[in-house]
C-alpha atoms as a PDB file:
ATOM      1  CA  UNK A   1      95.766 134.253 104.704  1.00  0.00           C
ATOM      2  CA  UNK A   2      96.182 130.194 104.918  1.00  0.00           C
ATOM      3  CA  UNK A   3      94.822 128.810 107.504  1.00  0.00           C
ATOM      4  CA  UNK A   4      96.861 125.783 109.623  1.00  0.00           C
ATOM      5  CA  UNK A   5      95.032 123.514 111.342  1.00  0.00           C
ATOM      6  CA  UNK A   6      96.915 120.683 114.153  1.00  0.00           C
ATOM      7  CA  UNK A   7      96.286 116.977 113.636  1.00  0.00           C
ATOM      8  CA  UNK A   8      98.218 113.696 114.990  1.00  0.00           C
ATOM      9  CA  UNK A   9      99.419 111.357 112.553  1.00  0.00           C
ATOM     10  CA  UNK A  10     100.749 107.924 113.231  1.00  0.00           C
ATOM     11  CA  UNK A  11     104.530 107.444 111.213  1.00  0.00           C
ATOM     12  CA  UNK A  12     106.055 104.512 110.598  1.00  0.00           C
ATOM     13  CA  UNK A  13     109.353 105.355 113.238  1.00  0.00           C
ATOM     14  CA  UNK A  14     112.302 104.456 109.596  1.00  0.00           C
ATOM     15  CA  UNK A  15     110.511 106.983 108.208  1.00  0.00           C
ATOM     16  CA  UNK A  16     109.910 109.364 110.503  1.00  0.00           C
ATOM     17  CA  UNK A  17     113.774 109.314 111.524  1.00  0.00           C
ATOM     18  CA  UNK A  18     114.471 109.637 107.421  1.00  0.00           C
ATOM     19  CA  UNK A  19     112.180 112.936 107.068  1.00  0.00           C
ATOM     20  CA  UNK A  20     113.631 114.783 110.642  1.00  0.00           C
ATOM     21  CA  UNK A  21     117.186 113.866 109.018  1.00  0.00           C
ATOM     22  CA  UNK A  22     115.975 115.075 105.782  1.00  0.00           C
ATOM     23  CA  UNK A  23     114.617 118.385 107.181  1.00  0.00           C
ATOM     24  CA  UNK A  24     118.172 119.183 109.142  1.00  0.00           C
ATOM     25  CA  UNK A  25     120.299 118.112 106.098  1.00  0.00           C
ATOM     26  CA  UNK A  26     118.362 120.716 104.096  1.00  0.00           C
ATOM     27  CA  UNK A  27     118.161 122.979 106.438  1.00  0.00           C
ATOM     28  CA  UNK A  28     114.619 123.062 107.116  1.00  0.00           C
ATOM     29  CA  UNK A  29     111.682 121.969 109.253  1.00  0.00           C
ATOM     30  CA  UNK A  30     109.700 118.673 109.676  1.00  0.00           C
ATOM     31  CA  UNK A  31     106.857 120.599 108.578  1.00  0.00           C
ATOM     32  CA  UNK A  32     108.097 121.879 105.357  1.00  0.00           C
ATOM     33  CA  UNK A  33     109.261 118.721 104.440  1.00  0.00           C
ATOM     34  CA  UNK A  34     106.290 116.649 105.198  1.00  0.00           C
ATOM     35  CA  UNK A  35     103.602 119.427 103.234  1.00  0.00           C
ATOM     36  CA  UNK A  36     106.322 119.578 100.543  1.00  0.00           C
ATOM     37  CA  UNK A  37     105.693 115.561 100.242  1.00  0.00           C
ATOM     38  CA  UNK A  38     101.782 115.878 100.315  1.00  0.00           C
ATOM     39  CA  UNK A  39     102.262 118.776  98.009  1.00  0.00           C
ATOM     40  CA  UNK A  40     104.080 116.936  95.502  1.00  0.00           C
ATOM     41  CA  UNK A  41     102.038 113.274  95.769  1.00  0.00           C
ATOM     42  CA  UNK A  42      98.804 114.800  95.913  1.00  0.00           C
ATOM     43  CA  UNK A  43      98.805 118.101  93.591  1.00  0.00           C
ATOM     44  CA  UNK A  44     101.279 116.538  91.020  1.00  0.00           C
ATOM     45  CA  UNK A  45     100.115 113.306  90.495  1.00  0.00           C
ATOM     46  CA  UNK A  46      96.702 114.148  89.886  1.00  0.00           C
ATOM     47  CA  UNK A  47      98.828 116.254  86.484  1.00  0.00           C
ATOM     48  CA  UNK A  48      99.382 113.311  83.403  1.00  0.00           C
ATOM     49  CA  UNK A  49     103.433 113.274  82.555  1.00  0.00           C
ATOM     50  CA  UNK A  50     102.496 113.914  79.442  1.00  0.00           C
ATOM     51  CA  UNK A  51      99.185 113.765  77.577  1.00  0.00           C
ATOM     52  CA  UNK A  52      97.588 110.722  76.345  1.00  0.00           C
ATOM     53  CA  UNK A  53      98.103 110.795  72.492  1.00  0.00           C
ATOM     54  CA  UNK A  54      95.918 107.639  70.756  1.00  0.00           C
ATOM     55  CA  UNK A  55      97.220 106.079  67.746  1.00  0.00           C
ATOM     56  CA  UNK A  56      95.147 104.570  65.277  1.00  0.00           C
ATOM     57  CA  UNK A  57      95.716 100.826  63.801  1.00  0.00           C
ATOM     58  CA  UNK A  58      94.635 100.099  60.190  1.00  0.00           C
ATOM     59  CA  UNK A  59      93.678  96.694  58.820  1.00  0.00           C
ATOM     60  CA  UNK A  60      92.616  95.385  56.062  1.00  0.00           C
ATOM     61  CA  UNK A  61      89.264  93.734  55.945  1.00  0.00           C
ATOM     62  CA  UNK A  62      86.633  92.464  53.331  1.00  0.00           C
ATOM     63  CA  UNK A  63      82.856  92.937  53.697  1.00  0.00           C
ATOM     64  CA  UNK A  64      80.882  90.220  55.205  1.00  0.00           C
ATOM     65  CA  UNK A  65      77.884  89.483  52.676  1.00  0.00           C
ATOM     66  CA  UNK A  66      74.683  89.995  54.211  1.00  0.00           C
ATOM     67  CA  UNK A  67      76.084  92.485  57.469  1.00  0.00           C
ATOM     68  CA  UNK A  68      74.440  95.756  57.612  1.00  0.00           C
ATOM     69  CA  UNK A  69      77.221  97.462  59.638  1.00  0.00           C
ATOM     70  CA  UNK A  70      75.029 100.209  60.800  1.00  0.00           C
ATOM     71  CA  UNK A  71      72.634  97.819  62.427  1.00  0.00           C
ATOM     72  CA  UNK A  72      74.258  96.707  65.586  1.00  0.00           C
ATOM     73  CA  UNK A  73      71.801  94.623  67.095  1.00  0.00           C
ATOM     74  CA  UNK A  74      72.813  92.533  63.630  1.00  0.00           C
ATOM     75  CA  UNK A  75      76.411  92.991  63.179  1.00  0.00           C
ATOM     76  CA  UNK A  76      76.830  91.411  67.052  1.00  0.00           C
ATOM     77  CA  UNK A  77      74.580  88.431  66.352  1.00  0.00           C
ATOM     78  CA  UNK A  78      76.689  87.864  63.234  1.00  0.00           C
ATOM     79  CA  UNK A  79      79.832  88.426  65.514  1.00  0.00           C
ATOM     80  CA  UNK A  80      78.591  85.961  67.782  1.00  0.00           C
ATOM     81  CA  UNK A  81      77.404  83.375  65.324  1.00  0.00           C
ATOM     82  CA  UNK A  82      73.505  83.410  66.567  1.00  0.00           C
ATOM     83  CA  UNK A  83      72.488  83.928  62.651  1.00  0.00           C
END
């Protein structure tokens, strides 16, 4: 059982005149068309086109001497020059 519930909303008039022709052209109501529109920007948008996929860059580095990479507190002040 789906429960409807009334409520006013304020239209911009264009578009309100583009959604009742709409809705006759397709042989349908006002209604339909405007929960068919929520249906579709709210319950479809919130779905990814297509899912993320991350690809991975490779470069080719050297070792700094005296940078113990599993230390971060040291690797940033190297990064940032305070050493």
């Amino acid at each position: 059982m789906f429960l409807c519930m009334r409520t006013t909303v304020d239209i911009d008039d264009k578009l309100l005149a583009l959604a009742k022709k709409y809705a006759v052209d397709k042989k349908t109501t006002l209604k339909a068309v405007i929960e068919s529109a929520l249906r579709k920007t709210l319950l479809e948008s919130s779905q990814p086109d297509r899912p993320f996929h991350l690809t991975w860059e490779r470069f080719k580095g050297k070792r700094v001497p005296g940078v113990d990479i599993s230390d971060r507190d040291s690797l940033y002040e190297k990064m940032e020059g305070r050493v």
